[in-house]
PDB file of N, CA and C in Angstrom:
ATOM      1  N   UNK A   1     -49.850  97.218 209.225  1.00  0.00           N
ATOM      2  CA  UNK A   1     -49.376  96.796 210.538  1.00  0.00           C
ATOM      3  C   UNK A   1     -48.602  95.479 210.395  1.00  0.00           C
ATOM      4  N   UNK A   2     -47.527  95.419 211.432  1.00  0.00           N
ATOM      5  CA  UNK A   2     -46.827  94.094 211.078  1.00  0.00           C
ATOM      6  C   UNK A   2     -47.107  93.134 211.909  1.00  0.00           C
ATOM      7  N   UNK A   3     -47.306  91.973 211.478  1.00  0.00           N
ATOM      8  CA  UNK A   3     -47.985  90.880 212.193  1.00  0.00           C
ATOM      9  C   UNK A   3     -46.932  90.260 213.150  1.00  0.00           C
ATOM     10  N   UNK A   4     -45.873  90.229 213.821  1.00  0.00           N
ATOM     11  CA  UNK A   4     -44.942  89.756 214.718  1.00  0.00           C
ATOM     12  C   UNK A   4     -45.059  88.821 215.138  1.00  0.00           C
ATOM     13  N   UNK A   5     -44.318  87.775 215.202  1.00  0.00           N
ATOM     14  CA  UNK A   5     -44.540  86.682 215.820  1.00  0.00           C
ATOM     15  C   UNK A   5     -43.532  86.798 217.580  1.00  0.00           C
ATOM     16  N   UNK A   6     -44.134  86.456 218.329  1.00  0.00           N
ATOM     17  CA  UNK A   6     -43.385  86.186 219.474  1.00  0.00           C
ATOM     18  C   UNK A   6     -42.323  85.053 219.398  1.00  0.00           C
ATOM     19  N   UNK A   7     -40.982  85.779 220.064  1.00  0.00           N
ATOM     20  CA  UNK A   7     -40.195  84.711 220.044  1.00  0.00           C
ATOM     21  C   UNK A   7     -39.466  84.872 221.540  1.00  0.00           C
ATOM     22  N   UNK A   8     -40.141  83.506 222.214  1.00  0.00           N
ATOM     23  CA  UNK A   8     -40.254  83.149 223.179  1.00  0.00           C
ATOM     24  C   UNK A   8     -39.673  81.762 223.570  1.00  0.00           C
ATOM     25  N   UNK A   9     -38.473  81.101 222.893  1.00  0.00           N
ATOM     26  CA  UNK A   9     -37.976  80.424 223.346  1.00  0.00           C
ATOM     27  C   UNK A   9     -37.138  79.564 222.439  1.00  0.00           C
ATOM     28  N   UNK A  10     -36.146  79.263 222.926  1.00  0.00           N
ATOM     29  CA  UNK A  10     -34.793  78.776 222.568  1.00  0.00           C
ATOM     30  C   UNK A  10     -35.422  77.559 221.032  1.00  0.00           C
ATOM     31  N   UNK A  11     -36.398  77.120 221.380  1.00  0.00           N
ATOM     32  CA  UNK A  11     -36.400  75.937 219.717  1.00  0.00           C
ATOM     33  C   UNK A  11     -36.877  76.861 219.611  1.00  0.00           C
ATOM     34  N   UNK A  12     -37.286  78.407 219.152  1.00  0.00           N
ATOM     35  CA  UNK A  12     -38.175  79.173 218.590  1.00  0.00           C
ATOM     36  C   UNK A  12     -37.137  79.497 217.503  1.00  0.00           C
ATOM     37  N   UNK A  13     -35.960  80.039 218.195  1.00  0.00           N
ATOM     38  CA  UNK A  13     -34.665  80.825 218.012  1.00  0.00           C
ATOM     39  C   UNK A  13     -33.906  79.548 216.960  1.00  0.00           C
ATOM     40  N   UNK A  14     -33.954  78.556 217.016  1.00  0.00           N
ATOM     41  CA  UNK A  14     -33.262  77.630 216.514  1.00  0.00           C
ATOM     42  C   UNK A  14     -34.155  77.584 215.042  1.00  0.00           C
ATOM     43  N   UNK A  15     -35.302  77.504 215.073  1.00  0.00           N
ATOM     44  CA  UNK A  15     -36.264  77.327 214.000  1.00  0.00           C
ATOM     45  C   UNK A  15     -35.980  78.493 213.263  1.00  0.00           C
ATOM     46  N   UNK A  16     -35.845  79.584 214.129  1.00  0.00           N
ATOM     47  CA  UNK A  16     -35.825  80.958 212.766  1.00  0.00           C
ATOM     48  C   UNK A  16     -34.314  80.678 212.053  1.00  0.00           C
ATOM     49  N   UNK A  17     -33.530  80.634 212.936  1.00  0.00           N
ATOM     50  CA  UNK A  17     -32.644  80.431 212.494  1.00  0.00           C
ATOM     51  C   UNK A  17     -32.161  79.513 211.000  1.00  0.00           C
ATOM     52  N   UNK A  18     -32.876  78.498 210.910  1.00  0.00           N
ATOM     53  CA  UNK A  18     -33.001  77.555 210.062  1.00  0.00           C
ATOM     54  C   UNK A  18     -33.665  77.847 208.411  1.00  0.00           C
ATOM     55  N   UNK A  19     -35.009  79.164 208.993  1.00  0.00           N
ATOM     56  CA  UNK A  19     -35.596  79.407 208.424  1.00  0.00           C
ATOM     57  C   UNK A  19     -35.170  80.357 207.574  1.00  0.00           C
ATOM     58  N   UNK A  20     -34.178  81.019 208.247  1.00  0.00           N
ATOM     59  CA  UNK A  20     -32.855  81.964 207.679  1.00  0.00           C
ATOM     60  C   UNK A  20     -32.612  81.802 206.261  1.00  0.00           C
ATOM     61  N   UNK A  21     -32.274  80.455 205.976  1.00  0.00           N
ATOM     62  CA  UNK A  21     -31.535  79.827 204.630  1.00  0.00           C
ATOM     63  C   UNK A  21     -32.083  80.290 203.722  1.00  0.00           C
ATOM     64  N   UNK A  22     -33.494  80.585 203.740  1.00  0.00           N
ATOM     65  CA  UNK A  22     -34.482  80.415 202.568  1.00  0.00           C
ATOM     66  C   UNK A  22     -35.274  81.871 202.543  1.00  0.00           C
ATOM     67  N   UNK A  23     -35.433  82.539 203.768  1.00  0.00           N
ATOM     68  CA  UNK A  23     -35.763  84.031 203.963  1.00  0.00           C
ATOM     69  C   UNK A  23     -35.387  84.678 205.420  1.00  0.00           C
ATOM     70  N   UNK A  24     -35.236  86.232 204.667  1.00  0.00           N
ATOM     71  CA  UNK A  24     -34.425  86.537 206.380  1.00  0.00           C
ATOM     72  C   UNK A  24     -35.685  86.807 207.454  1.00  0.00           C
ATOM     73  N   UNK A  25     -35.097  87.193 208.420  1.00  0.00           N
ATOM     74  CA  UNK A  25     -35.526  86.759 209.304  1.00  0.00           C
ATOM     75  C   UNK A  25     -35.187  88.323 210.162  1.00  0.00           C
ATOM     76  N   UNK A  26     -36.056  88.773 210.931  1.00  0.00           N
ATOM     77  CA  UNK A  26     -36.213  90.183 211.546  1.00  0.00           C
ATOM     78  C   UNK A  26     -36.559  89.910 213.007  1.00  0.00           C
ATOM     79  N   UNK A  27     -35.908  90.592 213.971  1.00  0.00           N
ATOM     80  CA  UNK A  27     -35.749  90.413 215.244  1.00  0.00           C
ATOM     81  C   UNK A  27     -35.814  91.797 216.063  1.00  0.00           C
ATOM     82  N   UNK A  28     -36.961  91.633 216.684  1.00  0.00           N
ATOM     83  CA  UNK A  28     -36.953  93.403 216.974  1.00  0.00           C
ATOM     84  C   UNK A  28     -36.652  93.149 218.765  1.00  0.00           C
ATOM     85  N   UNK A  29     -36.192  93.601 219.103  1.00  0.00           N
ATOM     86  CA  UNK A  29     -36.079  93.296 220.764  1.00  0.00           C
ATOM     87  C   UNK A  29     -36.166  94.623 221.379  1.00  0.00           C
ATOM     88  N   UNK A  30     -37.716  94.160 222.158  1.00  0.00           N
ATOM     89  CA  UNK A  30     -38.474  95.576 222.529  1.00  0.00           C
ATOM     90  C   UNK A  30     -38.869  95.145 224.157  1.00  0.00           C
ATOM     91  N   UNK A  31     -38.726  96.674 224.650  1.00  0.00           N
ATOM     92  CA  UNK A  31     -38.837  96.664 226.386  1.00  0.00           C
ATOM     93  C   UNK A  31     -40.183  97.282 226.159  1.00  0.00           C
ATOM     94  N   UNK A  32     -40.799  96.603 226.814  1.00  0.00           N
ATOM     95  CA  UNK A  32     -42.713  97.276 227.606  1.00  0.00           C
ATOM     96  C   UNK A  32     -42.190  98.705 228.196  1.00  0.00           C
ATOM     97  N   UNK A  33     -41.123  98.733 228.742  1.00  0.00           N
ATOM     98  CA  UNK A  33     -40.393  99.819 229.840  1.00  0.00           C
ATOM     99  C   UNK A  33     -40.151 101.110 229.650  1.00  0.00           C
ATOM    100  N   UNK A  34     -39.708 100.739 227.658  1.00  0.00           N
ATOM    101  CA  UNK A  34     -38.781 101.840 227.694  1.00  0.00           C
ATOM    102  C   UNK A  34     -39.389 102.528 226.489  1.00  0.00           C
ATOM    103  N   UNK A  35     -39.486 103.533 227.249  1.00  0.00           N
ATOM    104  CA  UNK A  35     -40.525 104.876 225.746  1.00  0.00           C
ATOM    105  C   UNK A  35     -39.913 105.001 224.297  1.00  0.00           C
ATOM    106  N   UNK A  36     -38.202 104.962 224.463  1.00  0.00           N
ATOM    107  CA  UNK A  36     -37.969 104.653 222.998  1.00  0.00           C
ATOM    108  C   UNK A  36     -38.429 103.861 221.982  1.00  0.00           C
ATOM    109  N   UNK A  37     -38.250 102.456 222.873  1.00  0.00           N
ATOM    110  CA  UNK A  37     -38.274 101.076 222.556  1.00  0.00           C
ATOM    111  C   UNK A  37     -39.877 100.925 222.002  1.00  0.00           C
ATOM    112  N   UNK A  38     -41.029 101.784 222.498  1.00  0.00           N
ATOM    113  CA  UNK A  38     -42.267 101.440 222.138  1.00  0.00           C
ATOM    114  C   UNK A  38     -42.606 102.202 220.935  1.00  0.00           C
ATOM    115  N   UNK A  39     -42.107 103.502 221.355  1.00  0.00           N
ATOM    116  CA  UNK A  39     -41.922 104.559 219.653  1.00  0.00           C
ATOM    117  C   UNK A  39     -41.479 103.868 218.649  1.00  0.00           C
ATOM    118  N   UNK A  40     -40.251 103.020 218.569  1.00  0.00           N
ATOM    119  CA  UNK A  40     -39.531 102.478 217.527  1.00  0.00           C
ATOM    120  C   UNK A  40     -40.608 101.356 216.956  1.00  0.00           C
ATOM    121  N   UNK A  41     -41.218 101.006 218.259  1.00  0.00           N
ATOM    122  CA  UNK A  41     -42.072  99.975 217.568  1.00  0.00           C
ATOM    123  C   UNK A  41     -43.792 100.310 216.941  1.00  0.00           C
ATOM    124  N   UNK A  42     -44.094 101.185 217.476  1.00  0.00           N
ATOM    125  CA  UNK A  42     -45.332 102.062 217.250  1.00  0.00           C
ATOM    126  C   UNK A  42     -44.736 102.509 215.636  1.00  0.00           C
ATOM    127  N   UNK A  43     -43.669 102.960 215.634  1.00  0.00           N
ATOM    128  CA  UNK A  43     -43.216 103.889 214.175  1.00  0.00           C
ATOM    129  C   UNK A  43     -43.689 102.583 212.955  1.00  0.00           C
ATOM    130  N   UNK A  44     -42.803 101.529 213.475  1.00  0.00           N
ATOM    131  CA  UNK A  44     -42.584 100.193 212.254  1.00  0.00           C
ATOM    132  C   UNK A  44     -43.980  99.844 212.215  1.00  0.00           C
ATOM    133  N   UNK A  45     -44.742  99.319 213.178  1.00  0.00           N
ATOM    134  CA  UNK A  45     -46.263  99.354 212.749  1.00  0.00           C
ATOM    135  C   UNK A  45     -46.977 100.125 211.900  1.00  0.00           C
ATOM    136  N   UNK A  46     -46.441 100.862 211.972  1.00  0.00           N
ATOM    137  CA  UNK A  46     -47.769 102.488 211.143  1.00  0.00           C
ATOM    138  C   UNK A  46     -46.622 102.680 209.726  1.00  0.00           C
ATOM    139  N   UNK A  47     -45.635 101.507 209.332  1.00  0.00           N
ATOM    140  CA  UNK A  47     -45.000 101.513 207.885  1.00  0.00           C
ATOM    141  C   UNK A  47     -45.298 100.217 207.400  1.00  0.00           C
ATOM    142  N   UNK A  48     -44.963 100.280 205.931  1.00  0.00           N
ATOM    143  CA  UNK A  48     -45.230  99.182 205.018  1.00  0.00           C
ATOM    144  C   UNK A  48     -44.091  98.178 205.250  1.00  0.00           C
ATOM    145  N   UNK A  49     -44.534  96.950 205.982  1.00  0.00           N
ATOM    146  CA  UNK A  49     -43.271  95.882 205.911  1.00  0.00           C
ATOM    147  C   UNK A  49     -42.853  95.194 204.835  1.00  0.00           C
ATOM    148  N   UNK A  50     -41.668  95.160 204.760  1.00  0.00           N
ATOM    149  CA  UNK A  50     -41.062  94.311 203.624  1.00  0.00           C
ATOM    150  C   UNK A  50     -41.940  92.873 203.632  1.00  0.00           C
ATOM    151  N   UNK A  51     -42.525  92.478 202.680  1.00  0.00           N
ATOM    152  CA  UNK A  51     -43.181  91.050 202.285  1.00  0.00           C
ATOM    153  C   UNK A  51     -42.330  89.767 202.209  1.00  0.00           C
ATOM    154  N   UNK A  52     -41.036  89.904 201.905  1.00  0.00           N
ATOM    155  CA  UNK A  52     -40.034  89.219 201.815  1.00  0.00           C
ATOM    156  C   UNK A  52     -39.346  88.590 203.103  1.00  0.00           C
ATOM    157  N   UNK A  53     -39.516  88.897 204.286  1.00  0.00           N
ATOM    158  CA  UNK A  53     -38.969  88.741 205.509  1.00  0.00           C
ATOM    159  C   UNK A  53     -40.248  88.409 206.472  1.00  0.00           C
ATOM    160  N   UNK A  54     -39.484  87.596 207.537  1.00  0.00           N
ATOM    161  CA  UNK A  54     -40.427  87.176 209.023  1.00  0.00           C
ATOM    162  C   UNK A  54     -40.482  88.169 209.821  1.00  0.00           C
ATOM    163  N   UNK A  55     -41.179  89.178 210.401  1.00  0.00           N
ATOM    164  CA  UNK A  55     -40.641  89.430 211.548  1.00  0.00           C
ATOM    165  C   UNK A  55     -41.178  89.057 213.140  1.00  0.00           C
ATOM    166  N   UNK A  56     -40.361  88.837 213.858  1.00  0.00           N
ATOM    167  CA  UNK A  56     -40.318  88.142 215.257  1.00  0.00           C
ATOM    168  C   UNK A  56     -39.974  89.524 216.271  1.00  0.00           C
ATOM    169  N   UNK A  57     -41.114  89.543 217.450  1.00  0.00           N
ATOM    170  CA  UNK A  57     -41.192  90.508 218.452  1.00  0.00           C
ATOM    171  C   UNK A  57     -40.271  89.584 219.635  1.00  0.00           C
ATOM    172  N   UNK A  58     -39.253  90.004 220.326  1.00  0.00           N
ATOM    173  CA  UNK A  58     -38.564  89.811 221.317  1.00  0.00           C
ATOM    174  C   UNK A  58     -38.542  90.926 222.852  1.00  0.00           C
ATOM    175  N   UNK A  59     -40.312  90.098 223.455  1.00  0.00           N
ATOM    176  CA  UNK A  59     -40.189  91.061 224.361  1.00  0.00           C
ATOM    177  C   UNK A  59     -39.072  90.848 226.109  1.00  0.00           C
ATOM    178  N   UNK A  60     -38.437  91.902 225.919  1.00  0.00           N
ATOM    179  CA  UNK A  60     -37.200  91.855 226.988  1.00  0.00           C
ATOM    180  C   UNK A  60     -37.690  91.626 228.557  1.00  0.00           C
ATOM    181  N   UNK A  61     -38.554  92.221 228.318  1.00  0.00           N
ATOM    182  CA  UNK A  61     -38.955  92.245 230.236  1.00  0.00           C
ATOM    183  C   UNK A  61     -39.728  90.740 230.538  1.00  0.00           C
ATOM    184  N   UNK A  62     -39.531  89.639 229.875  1.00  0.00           N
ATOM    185  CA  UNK A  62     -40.443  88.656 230.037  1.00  0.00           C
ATOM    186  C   UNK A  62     -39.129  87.304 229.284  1.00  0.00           C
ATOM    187  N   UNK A  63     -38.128  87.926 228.211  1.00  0.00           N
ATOM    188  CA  UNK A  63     -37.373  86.582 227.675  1.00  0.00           C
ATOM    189  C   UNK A  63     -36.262  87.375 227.933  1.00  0.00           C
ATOM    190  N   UNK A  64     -35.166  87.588 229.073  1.00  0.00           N
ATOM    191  CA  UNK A  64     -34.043  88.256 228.858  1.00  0.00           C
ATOM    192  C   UNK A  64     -33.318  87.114 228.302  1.00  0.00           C
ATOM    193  N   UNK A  65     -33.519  86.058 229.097  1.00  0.00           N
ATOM    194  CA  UNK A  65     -32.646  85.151 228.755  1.00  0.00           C
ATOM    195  C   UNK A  65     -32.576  84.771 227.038  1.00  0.00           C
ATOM    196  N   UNK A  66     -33.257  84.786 226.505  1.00  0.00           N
ATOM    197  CA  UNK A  66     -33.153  84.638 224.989  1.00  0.00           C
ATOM    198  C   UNK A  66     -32.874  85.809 224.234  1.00  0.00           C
ATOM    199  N   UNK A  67     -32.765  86.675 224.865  1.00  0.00           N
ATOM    200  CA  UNK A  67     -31.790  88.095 224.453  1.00  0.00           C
ATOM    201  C   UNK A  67     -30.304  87.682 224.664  1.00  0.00           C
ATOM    202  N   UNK A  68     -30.618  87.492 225.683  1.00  0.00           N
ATOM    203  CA  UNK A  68     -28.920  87.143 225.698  1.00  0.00           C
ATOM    204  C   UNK A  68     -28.381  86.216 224.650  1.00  0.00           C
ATOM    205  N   UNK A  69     -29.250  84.830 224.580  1.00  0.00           N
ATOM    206  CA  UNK A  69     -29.078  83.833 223.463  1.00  0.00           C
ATOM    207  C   UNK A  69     -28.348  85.027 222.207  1.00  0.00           C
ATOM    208  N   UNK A  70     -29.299  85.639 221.920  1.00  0.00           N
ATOM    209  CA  UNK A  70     -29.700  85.702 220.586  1.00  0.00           C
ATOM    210  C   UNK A  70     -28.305  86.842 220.370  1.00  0.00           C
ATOM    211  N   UNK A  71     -27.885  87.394 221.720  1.00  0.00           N
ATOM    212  CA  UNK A  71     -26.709  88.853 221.365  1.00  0.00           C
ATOM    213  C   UNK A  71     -25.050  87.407 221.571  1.00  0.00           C
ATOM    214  N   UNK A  72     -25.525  86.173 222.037  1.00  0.00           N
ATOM    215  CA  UNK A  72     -24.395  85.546 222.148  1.00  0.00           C
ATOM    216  C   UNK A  72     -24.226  84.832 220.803  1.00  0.00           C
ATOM    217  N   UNK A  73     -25.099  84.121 220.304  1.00  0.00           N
ATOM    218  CA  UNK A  73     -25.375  83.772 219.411  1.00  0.00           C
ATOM    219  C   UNK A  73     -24.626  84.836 217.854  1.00  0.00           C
ATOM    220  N   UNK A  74     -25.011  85.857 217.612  1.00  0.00           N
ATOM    221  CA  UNK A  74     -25.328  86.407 216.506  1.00  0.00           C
ATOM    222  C   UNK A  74     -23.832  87.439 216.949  1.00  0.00           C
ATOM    223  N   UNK A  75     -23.220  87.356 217.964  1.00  0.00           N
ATOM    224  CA  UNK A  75     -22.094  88.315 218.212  1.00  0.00           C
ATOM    225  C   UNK A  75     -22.526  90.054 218.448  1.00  0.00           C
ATOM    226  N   UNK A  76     -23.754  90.143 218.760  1.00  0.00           N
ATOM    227  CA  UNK A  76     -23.886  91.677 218.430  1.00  0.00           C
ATOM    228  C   UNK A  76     -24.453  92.138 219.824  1.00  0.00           C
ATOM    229  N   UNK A  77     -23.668  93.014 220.540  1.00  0.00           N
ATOM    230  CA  UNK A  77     -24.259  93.625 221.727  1.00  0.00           C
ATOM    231  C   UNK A  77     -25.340  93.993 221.726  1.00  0.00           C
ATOM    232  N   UNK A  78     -26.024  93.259 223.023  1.00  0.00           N
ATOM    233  CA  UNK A  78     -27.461  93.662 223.677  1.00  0.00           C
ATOM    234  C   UNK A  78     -27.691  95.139 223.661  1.00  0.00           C
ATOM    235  N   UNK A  79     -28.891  95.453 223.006  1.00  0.00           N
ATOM    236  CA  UNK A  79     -29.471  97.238 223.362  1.00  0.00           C
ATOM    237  C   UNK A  79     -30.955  96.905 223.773  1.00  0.00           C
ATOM    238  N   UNK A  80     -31.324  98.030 223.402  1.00  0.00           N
ATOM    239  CA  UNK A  80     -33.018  97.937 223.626  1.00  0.00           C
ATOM    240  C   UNK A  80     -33.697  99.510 223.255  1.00  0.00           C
ATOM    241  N   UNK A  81     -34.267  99.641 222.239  1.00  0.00           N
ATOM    242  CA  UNK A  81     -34.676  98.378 220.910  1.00  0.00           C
ATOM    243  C   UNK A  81     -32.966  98.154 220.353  1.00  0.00           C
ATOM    244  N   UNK A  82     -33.540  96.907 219.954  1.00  0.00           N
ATOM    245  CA  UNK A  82     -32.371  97.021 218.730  1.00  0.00           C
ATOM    246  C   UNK A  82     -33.317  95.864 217.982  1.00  0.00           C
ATOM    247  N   UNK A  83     -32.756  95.896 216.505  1.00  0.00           N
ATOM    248  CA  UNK A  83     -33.322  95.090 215.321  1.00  0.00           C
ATOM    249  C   UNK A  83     -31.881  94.684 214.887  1.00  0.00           C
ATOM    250  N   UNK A  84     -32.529  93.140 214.485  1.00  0.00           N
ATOM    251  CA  UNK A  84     -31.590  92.043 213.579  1.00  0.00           C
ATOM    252  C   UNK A  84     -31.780  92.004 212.627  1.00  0.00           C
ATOM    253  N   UNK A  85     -31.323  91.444 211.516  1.00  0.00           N
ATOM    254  CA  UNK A  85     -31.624  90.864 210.692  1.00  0.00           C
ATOM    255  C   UNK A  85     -30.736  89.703 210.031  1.00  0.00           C
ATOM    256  N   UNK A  86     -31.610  88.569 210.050  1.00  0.00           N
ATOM    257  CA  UNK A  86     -30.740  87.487 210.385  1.00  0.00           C
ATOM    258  C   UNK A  86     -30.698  86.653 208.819  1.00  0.00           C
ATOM    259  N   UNK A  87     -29.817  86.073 208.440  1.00  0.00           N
ATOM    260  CA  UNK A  87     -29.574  85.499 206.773  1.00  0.00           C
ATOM    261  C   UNK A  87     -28.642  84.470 206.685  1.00  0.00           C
ATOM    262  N   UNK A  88     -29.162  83.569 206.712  1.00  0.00           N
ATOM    263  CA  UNK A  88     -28.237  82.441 206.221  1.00  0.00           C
ATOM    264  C   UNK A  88     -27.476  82.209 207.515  1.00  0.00           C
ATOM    265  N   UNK A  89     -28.032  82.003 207.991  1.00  0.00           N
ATOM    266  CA  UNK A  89     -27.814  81.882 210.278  1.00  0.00           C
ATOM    267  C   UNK A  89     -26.986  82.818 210.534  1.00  0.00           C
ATOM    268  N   UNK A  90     -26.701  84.032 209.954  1.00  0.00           N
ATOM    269  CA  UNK A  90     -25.844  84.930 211.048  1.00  0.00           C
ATOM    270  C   UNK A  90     -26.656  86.165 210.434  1.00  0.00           C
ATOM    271  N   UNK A  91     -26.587  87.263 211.205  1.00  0.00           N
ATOM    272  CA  UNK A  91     -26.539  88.466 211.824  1.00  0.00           C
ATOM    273  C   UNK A  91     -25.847  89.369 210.484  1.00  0.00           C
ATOM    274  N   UNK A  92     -26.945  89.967 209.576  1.00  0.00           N
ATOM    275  CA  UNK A  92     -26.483  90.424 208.621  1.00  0.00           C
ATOM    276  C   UNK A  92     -26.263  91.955 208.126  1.00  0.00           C
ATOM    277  N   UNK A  93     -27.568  92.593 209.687  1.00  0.00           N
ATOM    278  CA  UNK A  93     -27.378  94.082 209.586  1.00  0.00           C
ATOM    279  C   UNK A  93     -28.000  94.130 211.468  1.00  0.00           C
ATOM    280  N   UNK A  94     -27.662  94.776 211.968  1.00  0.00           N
ATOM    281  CA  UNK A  94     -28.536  95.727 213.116  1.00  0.00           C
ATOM    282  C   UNK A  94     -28.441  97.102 213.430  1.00  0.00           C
ATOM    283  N   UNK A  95     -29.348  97.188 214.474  1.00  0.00           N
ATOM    284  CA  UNK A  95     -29.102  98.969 214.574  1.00  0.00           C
ATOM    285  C   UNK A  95     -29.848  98.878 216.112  1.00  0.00           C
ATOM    286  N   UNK A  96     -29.737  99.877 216.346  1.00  0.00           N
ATOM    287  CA  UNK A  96     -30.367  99.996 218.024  1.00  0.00           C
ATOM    288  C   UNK A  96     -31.279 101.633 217.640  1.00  0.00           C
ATOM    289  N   UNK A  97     -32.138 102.044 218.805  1.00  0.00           N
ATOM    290  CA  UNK A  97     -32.687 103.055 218.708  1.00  0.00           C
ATOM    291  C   UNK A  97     -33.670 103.471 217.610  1.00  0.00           C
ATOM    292  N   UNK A  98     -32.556 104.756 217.746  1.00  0.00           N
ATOM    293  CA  UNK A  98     -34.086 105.913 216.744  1.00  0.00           C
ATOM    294  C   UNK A  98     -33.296 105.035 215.316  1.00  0.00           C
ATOM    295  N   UNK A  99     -32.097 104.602 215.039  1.00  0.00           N
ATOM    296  CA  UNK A  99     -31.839 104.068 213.823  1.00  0.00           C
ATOM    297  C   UNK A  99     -32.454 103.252 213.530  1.00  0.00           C
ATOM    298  N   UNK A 100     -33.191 102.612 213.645  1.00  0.00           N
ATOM    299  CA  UNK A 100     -34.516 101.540 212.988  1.00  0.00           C
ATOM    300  C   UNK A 100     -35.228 102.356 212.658  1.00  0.00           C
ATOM    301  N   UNK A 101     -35.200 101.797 211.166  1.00  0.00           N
ATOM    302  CA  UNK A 101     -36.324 102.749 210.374  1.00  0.00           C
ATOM    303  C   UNK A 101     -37.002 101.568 209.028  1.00  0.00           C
ATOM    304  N   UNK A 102     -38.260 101.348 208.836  1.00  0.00           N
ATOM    305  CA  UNK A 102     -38.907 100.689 207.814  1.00  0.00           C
ATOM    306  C   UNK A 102     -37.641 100.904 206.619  1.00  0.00           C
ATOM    307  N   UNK A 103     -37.406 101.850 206.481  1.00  0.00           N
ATOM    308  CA  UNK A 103     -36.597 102.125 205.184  1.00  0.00           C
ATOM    309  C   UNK A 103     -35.484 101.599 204.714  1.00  0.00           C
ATOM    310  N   UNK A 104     -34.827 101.671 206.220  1.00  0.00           N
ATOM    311  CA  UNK A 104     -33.097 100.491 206.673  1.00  0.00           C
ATOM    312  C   UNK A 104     -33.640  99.002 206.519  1.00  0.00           C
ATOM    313  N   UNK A 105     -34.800  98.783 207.164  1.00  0.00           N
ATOM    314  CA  UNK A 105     -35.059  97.308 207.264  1.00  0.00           C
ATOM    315  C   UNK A 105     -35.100  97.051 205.317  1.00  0.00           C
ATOM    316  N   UNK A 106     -35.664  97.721 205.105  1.00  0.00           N
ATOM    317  CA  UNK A 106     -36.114  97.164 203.202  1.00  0.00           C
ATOM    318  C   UNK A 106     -34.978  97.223 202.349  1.00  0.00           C
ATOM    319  N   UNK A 107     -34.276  98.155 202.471  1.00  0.00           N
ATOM    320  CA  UNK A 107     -33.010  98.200 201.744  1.00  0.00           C
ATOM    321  C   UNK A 107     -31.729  97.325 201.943  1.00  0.00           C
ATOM    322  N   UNK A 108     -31.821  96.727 203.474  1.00  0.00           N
ATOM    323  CA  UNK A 108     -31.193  95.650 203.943  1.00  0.00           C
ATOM    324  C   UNK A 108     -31.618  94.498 203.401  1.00  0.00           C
ATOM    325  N   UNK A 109     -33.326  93.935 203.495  1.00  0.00           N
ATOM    326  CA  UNK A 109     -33.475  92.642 203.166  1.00  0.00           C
ATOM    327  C   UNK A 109     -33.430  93.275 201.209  1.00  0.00           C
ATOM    328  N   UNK A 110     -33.599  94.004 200.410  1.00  0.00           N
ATOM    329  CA  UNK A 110     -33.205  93.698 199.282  1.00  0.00           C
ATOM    330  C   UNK A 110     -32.029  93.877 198.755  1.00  0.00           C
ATOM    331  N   UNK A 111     -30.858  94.070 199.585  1.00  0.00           N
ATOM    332  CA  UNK A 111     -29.934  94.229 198.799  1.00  0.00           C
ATOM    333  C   UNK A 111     -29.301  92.370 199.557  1.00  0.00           C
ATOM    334  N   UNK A 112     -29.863  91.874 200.037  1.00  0.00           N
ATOM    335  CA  UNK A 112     -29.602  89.855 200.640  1.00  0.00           C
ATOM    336  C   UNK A 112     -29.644  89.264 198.953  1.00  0.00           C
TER     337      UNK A 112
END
């Protein structure tokens, strides 16, 4: 199971960011709402997470506003789910939907 950290606010977003330099950094932005959005995240729980990477839960129905940050920020249109992955402060792979898969996330952070 993956341990997620909540990211809930703008120095949160600044800190990962930082934290970037040295390891990437995973951004899942998930709606309570939306049945995809909980599958995608139910799926990544019940897989082996990459050890090498943070990952940070971005729940939408409670931080839009740091969704927005984070799709203004990083240049990549708002979805829901969608996953980041963030390296060296920018935005190095994403995907929205059923395309998040444990498998994309690992092959992304090892080929950084």
């Amino acid at each position: 199971m993956i341990d997620w950290q909540p990211l809930d606010s703008e120095a949160q977003l600044t800190n990962l960011i930082a934290h970037s330099e040295t390891k990437p950094q995973i951004i899942l932005k998930h709606s309570i709402s939306c049945p995809t959005s909980s599958m995608v995240k139910s799926r990544l729980d019940r897989s082996q997470r990459s050890e090498t990477a943070d990952y940070y839960l971005l729940d939408l129905w409670n931080y839009r506003a740091i969704s927005d940050l984070v799709a203004h920020k990083f240049g990549v249109r708002h979805e829901s789910p969608q996953l980041l992955i963030i390296h060296e402060g920018k935005c190095v792979y994403h995907e929205s939907h059923y395309g998040i898969t444990q498998e994309a996330i690992q092959a992304s952070v090892a080929a950084i």
